[in-house]
N, C-alpha and C. Protein backbone atom coordinates (compact mmCIF):
# COMPACT_ATOMS: atom_id res chain seq x y z
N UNK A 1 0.82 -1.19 0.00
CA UNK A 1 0.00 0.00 0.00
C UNK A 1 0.87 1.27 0.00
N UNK A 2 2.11 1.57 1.23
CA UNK A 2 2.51 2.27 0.66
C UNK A 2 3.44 2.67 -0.04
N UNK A 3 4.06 1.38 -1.14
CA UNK A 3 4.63 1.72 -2.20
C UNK A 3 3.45 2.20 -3.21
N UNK A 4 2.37 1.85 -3.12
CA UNK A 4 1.58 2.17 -4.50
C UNK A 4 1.26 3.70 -4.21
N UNK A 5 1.09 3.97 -2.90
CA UNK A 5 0.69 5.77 -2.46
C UNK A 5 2.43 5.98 -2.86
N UNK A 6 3.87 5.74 -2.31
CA UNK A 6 4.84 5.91 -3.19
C UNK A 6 4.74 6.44 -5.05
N UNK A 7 4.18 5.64 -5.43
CA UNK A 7 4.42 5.68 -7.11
C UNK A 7 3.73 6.13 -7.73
N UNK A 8 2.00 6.45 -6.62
CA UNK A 8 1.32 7.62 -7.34
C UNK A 8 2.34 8.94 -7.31
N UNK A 9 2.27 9.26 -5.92
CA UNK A 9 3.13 10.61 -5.64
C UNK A 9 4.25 10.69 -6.48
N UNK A 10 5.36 9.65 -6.55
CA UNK A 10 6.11 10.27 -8.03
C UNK A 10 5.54 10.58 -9.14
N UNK A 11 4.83 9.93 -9.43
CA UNK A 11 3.86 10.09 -10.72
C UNK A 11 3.43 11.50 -10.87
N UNK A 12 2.75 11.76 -9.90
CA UNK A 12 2.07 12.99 -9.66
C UNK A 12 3.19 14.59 -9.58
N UNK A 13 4.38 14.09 -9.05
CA UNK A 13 5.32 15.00 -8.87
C UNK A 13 6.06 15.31 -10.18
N UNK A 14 6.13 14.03 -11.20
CA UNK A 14 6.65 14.05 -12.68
C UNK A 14 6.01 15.03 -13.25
N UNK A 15 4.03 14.78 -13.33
CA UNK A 15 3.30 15.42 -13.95
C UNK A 15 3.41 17.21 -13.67
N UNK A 16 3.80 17.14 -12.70
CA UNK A 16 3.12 18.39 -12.39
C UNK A 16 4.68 19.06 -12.89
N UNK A 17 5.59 18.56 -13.00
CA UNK A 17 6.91 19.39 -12.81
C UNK A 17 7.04 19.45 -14.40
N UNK A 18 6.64 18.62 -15.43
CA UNK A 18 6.01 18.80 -16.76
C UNK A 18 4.85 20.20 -16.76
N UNK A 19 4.05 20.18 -16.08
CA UNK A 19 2.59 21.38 -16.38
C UNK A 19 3.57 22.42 -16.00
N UNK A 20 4.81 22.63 -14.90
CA UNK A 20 5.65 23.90 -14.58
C UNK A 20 6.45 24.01 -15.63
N UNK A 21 6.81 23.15 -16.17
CA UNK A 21 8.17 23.77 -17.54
C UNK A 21 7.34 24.47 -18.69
N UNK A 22 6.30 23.17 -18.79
CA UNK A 22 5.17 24.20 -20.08
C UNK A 22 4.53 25.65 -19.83
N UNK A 23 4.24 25.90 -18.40
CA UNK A 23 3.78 27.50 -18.60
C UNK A 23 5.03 28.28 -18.15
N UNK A 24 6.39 27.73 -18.22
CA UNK A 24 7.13 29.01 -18.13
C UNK A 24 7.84 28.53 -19.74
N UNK A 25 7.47 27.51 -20.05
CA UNK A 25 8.09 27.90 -22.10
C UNK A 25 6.83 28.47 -22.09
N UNK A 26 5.44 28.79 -22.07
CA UNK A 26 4.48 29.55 -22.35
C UNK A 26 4.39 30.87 -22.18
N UNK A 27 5.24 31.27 -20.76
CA UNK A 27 5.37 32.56 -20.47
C UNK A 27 6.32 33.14 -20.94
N UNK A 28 7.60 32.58 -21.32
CA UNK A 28 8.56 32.96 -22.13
C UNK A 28 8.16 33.21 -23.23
N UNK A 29 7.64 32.36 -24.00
CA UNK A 29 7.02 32.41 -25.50
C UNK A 29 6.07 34.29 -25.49
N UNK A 30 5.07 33.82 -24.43
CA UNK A 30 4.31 35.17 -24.39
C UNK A 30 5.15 36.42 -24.27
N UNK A 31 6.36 36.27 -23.61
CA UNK A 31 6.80 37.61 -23.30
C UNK A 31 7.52 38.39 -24.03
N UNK A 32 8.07 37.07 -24.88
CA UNK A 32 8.52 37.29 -26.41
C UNK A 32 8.07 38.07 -27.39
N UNK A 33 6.53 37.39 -27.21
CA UNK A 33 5.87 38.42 -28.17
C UNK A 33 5.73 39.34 -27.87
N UNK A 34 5.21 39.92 -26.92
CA UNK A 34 5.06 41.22 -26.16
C UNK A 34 6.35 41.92 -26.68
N UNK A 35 7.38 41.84 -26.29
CA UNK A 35 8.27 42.81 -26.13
C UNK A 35 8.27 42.68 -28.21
N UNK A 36 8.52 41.69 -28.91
CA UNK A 36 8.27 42.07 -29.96
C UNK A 36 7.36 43.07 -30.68
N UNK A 37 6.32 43.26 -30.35
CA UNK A 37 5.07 43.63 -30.47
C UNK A 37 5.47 45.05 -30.19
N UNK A 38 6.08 45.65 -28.71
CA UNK A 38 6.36 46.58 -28.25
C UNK A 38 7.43 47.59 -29.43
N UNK A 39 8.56 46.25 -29.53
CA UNK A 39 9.28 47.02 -30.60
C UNK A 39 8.95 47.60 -31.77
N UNK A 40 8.00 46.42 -32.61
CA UNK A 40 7.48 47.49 -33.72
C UNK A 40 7.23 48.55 -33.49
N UNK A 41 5.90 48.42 -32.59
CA UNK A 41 5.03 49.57 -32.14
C UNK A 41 6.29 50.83 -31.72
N UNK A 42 7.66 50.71 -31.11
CA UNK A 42 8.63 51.61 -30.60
C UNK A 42 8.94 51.66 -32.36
N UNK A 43 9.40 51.27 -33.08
CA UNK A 43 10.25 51.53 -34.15
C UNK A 43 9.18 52.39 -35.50
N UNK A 44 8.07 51.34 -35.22
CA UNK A 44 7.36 52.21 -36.03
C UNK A 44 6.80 53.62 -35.86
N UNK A 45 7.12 54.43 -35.06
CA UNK A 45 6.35 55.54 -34.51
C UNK A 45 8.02 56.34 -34.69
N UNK A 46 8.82 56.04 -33.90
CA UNK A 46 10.28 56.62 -34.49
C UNK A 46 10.95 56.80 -35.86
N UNK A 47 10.36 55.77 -36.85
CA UNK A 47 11.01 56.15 -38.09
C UNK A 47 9.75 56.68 -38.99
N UNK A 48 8.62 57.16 -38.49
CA UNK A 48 7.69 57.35 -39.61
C UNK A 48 7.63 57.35 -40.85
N UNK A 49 7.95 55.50 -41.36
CA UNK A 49 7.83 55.19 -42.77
C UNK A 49 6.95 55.49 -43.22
N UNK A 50 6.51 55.42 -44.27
CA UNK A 50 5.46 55.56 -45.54
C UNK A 50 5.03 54.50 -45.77
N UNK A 51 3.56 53.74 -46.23
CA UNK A 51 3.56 53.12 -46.51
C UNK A 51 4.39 52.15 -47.42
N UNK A 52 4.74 52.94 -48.70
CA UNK A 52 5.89 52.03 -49.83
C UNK A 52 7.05 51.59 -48.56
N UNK A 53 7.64 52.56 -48.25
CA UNK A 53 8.87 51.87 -47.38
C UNK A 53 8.82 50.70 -46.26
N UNK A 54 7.72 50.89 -45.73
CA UNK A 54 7.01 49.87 -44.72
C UNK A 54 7.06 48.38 -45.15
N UNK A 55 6.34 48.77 -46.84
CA UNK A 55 5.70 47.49 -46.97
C UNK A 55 7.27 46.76 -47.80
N UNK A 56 8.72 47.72 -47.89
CA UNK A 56 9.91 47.35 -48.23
C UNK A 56 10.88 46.85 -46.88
N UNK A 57 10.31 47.96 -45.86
CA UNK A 57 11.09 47.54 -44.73
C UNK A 57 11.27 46.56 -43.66
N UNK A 58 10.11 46.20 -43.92
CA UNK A 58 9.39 45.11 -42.65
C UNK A 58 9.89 43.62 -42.73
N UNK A 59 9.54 43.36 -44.33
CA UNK A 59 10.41 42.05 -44.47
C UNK A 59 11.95 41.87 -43.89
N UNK A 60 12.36 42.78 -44.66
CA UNK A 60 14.23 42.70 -44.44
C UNK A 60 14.40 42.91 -42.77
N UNK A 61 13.85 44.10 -42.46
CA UNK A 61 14.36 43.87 -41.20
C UNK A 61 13.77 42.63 -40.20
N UNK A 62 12.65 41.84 -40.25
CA UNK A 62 12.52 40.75 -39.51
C UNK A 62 13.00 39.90 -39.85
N UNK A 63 13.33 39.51 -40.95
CA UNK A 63 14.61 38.55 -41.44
C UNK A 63 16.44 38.87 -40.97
N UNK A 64 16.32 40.23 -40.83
CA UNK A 64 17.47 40.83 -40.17
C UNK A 64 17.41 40.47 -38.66
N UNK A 65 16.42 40.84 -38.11
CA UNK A 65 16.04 40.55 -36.52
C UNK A 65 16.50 39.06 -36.13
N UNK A 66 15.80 38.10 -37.02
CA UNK A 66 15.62 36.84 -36.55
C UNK A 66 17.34 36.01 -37.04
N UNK A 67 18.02 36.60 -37.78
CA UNK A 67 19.71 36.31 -38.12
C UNK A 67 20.39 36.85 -36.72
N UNK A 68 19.89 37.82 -36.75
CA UNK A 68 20.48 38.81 -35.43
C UNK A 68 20.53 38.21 -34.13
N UNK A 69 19.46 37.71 -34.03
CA UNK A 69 19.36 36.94 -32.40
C UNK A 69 19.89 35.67 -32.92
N UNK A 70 19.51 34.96 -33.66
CA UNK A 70 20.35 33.24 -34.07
C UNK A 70 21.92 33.73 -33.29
N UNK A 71 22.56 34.45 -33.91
CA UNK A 71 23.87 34.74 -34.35
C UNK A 71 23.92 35.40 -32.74
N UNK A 72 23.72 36.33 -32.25
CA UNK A 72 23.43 36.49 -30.36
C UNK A 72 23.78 35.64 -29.72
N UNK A 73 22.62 34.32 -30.25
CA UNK A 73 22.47 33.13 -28.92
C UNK A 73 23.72 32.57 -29.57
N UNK A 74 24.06 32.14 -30.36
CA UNK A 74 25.26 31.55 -30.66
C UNK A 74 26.96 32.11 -29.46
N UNK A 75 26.53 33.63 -29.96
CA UNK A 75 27.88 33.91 -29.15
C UNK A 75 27.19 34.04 -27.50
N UNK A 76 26.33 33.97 -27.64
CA UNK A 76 26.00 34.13 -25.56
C UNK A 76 26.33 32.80 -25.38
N UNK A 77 26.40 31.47 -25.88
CA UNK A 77 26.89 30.15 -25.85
C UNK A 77 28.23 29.93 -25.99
N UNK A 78 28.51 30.87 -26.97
CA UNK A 78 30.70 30.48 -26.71
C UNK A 78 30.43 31.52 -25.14
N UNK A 79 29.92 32.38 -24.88
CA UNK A 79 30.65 33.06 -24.01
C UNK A 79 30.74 32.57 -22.83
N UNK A 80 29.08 31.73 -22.36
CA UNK A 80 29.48 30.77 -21.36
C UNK A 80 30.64 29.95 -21.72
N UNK A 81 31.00 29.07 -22.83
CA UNK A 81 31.92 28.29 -22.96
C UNK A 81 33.40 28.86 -22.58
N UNK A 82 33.69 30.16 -22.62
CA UNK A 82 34.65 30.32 -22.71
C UNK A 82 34.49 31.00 -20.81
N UNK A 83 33.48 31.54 -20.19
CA UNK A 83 33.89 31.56 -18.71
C UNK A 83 33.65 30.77 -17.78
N UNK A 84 33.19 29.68 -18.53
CA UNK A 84 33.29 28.25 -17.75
C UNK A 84 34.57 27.39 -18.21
N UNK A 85 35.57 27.67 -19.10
CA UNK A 85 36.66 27.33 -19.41
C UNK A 85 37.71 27.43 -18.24
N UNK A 86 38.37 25.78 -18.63
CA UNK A 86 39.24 25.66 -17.37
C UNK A 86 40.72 26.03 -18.21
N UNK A 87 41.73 26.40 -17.29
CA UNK A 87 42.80 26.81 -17.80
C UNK A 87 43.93 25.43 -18.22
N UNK A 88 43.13 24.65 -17.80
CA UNK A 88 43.72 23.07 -17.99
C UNK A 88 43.13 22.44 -19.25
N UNK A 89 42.62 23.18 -20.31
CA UNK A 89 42.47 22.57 -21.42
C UNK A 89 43.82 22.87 -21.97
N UNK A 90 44.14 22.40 -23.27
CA UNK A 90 44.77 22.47 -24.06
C UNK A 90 45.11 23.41 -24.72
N UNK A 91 46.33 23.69 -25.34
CA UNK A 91 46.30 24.61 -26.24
C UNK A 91 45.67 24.99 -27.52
N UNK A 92 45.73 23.81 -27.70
CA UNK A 92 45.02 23.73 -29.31
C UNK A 92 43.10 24.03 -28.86
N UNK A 93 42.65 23.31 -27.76
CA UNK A 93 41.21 23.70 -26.93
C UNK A 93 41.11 24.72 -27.18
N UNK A 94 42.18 25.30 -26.54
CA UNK A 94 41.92 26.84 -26.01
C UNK A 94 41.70 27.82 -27.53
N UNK A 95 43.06 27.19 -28.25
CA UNK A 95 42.68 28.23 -29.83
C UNK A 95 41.46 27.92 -29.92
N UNK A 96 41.08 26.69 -30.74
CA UNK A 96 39.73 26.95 -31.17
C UNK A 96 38.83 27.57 -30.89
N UNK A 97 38.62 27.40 -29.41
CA UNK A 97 37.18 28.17 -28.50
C UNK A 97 37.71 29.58 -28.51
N UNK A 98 38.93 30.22 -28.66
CA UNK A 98 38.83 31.42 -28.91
C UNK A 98 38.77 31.75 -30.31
N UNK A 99 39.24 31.01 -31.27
CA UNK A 99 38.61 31.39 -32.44
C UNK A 99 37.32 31.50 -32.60
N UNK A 100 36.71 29.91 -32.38
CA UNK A 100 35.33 30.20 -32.76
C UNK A 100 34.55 31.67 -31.97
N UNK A 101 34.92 31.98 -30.43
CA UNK A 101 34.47 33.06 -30.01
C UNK A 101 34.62 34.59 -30.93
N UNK A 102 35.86 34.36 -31.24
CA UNK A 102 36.17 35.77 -32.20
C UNK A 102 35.13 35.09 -33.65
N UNK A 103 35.20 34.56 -34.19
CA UNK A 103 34.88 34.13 -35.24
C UNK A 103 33.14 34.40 -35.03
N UNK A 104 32.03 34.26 -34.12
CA UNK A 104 30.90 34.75 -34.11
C UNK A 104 30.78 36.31 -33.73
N UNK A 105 31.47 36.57 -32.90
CA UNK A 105 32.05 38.01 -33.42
C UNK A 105 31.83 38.78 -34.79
N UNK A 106 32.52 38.23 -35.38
CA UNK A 106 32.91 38.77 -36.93
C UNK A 106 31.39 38.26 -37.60
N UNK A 107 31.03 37.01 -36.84
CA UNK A 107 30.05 36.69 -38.16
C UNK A 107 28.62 37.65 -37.84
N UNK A 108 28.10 38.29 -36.63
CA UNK A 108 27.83 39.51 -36.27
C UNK A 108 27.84 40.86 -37.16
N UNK A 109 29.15 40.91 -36.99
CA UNK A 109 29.66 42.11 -38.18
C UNK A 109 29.01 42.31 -39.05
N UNK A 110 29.21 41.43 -39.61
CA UNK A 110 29.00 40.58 -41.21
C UNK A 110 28.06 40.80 -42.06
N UNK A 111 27.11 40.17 -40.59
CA UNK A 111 25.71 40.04 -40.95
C UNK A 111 24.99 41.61 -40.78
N UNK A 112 25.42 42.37 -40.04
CA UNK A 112 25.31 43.74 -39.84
C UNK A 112 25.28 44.74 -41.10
N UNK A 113 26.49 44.23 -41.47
CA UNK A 113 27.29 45.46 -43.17
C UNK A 113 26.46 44.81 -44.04
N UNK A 114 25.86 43.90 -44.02
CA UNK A 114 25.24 42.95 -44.99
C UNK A 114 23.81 44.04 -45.06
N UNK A 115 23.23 43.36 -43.75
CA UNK A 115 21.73 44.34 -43.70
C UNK A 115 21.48 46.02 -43.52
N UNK A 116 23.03 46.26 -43.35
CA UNK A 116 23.19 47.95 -43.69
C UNK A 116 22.70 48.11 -44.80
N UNK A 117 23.55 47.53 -45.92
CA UNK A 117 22.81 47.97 -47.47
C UNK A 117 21.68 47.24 -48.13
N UNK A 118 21.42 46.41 -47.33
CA UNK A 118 19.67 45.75 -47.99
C UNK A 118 18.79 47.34 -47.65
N UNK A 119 19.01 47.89 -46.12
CA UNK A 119 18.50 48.98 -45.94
C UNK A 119 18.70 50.03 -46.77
N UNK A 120 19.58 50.38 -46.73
CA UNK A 120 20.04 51.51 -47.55
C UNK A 120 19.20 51.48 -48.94
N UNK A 121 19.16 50.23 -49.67
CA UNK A 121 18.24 50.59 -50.82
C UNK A 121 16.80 50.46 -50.74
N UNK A 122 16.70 50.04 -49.22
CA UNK A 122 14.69 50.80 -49.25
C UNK A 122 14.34 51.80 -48.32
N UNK A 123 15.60 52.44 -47.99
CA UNK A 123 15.41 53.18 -46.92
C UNK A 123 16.20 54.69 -47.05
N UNK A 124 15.72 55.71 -46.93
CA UNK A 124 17.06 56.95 -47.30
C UNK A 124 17.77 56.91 -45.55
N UNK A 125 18.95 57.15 -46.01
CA UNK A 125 20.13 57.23 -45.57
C UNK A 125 19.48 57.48 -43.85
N UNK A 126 18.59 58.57 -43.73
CA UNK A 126 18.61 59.44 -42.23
C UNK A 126 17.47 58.03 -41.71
N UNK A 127 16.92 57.84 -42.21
CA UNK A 127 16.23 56.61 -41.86
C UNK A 127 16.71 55.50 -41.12
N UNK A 128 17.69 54.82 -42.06
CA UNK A 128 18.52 53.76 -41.30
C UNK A 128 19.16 54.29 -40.13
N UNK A 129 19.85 55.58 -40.31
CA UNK A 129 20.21 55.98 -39.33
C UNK A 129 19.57 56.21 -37.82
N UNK A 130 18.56 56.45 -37.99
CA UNK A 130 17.15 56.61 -37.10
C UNK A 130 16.68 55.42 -36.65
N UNK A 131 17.06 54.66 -37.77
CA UNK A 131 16.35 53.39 -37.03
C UNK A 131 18.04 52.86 -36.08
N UNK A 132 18.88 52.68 -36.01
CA UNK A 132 19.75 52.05 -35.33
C UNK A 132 19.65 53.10 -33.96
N UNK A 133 19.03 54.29 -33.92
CA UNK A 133 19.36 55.05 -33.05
C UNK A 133 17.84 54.56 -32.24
N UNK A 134 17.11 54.65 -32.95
CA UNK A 134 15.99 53.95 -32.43
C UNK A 134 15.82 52.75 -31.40
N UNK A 135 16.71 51.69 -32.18
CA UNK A 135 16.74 50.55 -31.45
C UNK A 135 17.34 50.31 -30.14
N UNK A 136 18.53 51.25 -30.31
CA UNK A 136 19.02 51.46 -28.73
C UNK A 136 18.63 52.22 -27.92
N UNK A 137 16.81 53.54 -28.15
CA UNK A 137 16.65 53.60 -27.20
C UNK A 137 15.72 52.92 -27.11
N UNK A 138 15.36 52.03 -27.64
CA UNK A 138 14.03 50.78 -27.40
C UNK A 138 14.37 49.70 -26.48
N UNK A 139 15.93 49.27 -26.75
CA UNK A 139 16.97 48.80 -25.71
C UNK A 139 17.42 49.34 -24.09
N UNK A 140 17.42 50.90 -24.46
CA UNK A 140 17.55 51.02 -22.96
C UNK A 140 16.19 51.59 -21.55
N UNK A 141 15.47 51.47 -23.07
CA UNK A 141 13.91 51.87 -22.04
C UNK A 141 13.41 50.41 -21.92
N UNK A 142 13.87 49.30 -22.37
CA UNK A 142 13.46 47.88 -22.05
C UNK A 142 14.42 47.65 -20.57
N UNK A 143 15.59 47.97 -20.82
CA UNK A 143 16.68 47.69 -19.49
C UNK A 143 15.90 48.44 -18.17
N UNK A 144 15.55 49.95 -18.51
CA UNK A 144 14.54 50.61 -17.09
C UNK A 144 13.47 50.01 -17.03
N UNK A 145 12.91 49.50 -18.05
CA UNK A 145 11.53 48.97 -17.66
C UNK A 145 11.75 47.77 -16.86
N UNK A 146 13.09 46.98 -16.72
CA UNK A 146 13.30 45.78 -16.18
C UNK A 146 13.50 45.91 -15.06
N UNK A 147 14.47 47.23 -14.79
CA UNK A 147 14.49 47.64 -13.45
C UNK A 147 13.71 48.11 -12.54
N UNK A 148 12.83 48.78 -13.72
CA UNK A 148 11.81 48.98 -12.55
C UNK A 148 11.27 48.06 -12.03
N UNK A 149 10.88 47.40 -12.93
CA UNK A 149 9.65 46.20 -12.47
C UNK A 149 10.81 45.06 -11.68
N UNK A 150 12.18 45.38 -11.57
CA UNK A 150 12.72 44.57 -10.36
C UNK A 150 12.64 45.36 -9.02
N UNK A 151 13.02 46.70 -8.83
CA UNK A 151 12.48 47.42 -7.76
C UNK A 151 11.33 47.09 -7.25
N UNK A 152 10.22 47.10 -7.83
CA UNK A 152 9.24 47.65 -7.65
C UNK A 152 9.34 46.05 -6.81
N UNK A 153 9.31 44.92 -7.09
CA UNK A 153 9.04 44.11 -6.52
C UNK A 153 9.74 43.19 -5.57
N UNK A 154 11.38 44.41 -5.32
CA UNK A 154 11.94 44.17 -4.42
C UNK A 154 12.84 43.53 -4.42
N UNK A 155 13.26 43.21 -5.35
CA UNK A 155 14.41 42.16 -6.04
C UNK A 155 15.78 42.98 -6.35
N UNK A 156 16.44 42.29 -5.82
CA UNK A 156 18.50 42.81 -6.24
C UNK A 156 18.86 42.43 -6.77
């Protein structure tokens, strides 16, 4: 008897620790969008495209967006790799993981000078410019908005 009250309760402790991972990939997922959502709404009101340019700009740059973060999470992954790196690897270890670290680096760049001039030909010049200036303050009113809402609820 009470192995079987045993093997419900694991059972029950499996399930439920499954229903907790799914609503925080759910709440992640949601918050995703949100702050996506937010950005347009921030970018679109800062660069006051035109319709023609809109309906030129929107593609490239969410195809730009979604390279942009790939290529992010990539290097936020060497970067753990490389400050969880022990000094007792190898030499040859060690090159690589600092290559490949420099090497997403560059591929960053890359991808940057790349979607500079996809812009540039649907966008005049003060535009693009506006929009990169844009994005970082969409970036640092997301960083206060984080802080606040860590203040506010008491968190260090």
């Amino acid at each position: 008897m009470k192995r079987e009250i045993g093997i419900i309760l694991t059972f029950f402790i499996v399930l439920m620790s499954f229903a907790v991972y799914a609503q925080d990939k759910d709440s992640h997922e949601a918050r995703m969008e949100k702050y996506r959502a937010e950005k347009v709404s921030f970018l679109t009101t800062k660069l006051d495209l035109t319709p023609a340019e809109a309906e030129k700009f929107w593609p490239i740059y969410n195809q730009m967006d979604r390279e942009r973060w790939e290529a992010q999470k990539c290097r936020r992954d060497l970067e753990n790799k490389v400050s969880e790196a022990e000094e007792s690897l190898s030499d040859n270890e060690i090159i690589k993981l600092t290559r490949e670290f420099s090497g997403s680096m560059q591929k960053e760049g890359t991808l940057m000078t790349s979607y500079n001039e996809k812009l540039l030909k649907v966008l005049p010049p003060k535009k693009v410019l506006k929009l990169y200036k844009a994005e970082n303050e969409f970036r640092m009113s997301m960083i206060r908005k984080y802080r606040d809402n860590k203040d506010d609820k008491g968190e260090k």
